[in-house]
C-alpha atoms as a PDB file:
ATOM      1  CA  UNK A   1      29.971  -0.715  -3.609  1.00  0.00           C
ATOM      2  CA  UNK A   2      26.923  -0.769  -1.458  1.00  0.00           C
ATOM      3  CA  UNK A   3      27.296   3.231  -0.951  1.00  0.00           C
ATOM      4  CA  UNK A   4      27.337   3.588  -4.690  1.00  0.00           C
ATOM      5  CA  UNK A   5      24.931   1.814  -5.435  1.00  0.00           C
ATOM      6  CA  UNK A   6      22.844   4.039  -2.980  1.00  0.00           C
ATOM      7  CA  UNK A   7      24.232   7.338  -4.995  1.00  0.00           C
ATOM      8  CA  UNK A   8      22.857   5.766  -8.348  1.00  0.00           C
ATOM      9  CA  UNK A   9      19.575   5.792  -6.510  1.00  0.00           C
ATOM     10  CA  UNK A  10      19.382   9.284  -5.382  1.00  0.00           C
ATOM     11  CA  UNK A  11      20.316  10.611  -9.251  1.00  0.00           C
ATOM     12  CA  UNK A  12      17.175   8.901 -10.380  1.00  0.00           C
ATOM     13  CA  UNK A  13      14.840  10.985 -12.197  1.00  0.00           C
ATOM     14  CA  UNK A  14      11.311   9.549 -10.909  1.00  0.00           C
ATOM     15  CA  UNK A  15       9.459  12.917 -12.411  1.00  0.00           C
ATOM     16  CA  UNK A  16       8.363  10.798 -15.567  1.00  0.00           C
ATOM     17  CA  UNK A  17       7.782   7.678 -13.390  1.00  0.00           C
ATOM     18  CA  UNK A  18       5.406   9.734 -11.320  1.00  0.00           C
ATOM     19  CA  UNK A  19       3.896  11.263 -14.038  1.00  0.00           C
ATOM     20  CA  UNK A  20       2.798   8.023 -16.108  1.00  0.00           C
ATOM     21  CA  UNK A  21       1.060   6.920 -12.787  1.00  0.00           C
ATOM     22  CA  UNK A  22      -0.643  10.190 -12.470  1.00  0.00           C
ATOM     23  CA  UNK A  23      -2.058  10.416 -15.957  1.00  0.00           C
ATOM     24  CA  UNK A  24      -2.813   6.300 -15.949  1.00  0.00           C
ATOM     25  CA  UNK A  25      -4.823   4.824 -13.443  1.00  0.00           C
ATOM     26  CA  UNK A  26      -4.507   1.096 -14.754  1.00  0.00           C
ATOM     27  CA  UNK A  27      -0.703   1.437 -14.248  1.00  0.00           C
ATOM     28  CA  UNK A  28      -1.033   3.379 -10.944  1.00  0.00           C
ATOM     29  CA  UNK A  29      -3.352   0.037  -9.599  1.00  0.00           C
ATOM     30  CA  UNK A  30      -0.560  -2.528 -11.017  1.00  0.00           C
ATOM     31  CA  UNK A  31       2.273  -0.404  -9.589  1.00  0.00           C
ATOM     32  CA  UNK A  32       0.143  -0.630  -5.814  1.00  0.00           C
ATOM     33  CA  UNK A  33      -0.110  -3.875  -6.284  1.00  0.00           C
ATOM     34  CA  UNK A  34       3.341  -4.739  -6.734  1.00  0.00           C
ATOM     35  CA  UNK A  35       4.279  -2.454  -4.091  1.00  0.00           C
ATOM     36  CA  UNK A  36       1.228  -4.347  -1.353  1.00  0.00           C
ATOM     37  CA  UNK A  37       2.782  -7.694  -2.854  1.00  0.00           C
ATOM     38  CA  UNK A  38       6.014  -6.717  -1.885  1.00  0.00           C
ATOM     39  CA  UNK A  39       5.154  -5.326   1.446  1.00  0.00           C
ATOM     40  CA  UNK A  40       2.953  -8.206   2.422  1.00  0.00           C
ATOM     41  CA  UNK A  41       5.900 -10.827   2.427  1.00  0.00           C
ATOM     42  CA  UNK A  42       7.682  -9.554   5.535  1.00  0.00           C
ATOM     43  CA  UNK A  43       4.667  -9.561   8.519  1.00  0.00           C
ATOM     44  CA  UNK A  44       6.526  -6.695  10.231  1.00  0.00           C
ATOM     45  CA  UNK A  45       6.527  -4.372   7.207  1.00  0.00           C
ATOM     46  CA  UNK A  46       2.591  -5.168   6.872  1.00  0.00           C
ATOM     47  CA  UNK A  47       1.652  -4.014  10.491  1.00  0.00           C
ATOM     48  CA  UNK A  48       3.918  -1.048   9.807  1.00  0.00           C
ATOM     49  CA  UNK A  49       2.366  -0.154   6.682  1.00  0.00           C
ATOM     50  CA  UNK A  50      -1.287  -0.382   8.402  1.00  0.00           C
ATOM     51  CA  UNK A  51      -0.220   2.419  11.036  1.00  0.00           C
ATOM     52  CA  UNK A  52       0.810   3.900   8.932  1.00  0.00           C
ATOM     53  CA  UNK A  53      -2.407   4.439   6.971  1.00  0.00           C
ATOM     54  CA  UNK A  54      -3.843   4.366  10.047  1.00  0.00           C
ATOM     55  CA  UNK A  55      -1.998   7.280  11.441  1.00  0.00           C
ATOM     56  CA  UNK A  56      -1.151   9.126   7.816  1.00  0.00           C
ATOM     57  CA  UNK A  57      -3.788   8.121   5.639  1.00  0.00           C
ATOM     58  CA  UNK A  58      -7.397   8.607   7.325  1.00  0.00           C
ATOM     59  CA  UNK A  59      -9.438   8.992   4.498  1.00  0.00           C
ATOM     60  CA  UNK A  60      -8.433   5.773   3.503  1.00  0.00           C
ATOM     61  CA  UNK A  61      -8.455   3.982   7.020  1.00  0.00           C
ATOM     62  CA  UNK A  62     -11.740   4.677   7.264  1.00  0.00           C
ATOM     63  CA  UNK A  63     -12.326   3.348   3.501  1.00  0.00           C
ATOM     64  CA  UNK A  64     -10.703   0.010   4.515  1.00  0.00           C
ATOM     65  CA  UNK A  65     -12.767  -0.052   7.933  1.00  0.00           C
ATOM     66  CA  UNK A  66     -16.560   0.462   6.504  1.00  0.00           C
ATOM     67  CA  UNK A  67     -15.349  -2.649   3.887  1.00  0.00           C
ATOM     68  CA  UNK A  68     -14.169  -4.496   6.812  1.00  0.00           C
ATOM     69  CA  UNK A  69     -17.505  -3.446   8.462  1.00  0.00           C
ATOM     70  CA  UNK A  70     -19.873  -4.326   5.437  1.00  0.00           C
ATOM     71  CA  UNK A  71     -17.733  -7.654   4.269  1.00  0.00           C
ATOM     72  CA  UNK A  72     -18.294  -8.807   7.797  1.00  0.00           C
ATOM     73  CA  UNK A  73     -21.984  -8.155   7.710  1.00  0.00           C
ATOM     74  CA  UNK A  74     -22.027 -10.171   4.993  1.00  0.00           C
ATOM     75  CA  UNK A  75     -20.312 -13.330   6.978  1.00  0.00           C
ATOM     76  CA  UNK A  76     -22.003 -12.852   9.623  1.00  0.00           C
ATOM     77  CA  UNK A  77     -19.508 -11.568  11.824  1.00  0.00           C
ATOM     78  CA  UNK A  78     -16.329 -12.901  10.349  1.00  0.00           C
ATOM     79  CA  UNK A  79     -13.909  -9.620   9.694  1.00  0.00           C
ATOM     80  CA  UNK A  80     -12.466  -9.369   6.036  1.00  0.00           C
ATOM     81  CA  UNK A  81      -9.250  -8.661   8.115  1.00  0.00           C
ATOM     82  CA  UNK A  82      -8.583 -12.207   8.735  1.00  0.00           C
ATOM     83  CA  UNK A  83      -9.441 -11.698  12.171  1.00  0.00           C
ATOM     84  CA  UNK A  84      -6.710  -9.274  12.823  1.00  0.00           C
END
């Protein structure tokens, strides 16, 4: 059952799932969300997820860090990382 249920998956067509978050940035930003909601309720998921934006994702690594940086400015030295 479980390996079927895996087959179904692969047969998906995703092409007009990708292309609705392409051409609609409100739905793109919900989708994320859902996705960092999901992700954010297992702690060993979340530290993989930051290397790998870290490690993958630069551009945006260093887009999280200057926020980090100027939201801890702001509190006088508290990080917006919780600390982390």
């Amino acid at each position: 059952m479980k390996t079927q249920n895996l087959e179904n998956r692969e047969n998906v067509d995703l092409e007009p799932f990708y292309k609705i978050l392409e051409n609609d940035p409100k739905m793109l930003e919900s989708a994320f969300e859902i996705l960092l909601d999901m992700i954010t309720s297992y702690p060993g998921t979340t530290k993989n997820l930051a290397f790998l934006i870290k490690d993958e994702y630069p551009a945006l690594f260093k887009e999280i860090a200057t926020i980090c940086g100027i939201e801890s400015i702001k509190s006088k030295g508290s990080s917006c990382c919780g600390g982390n």
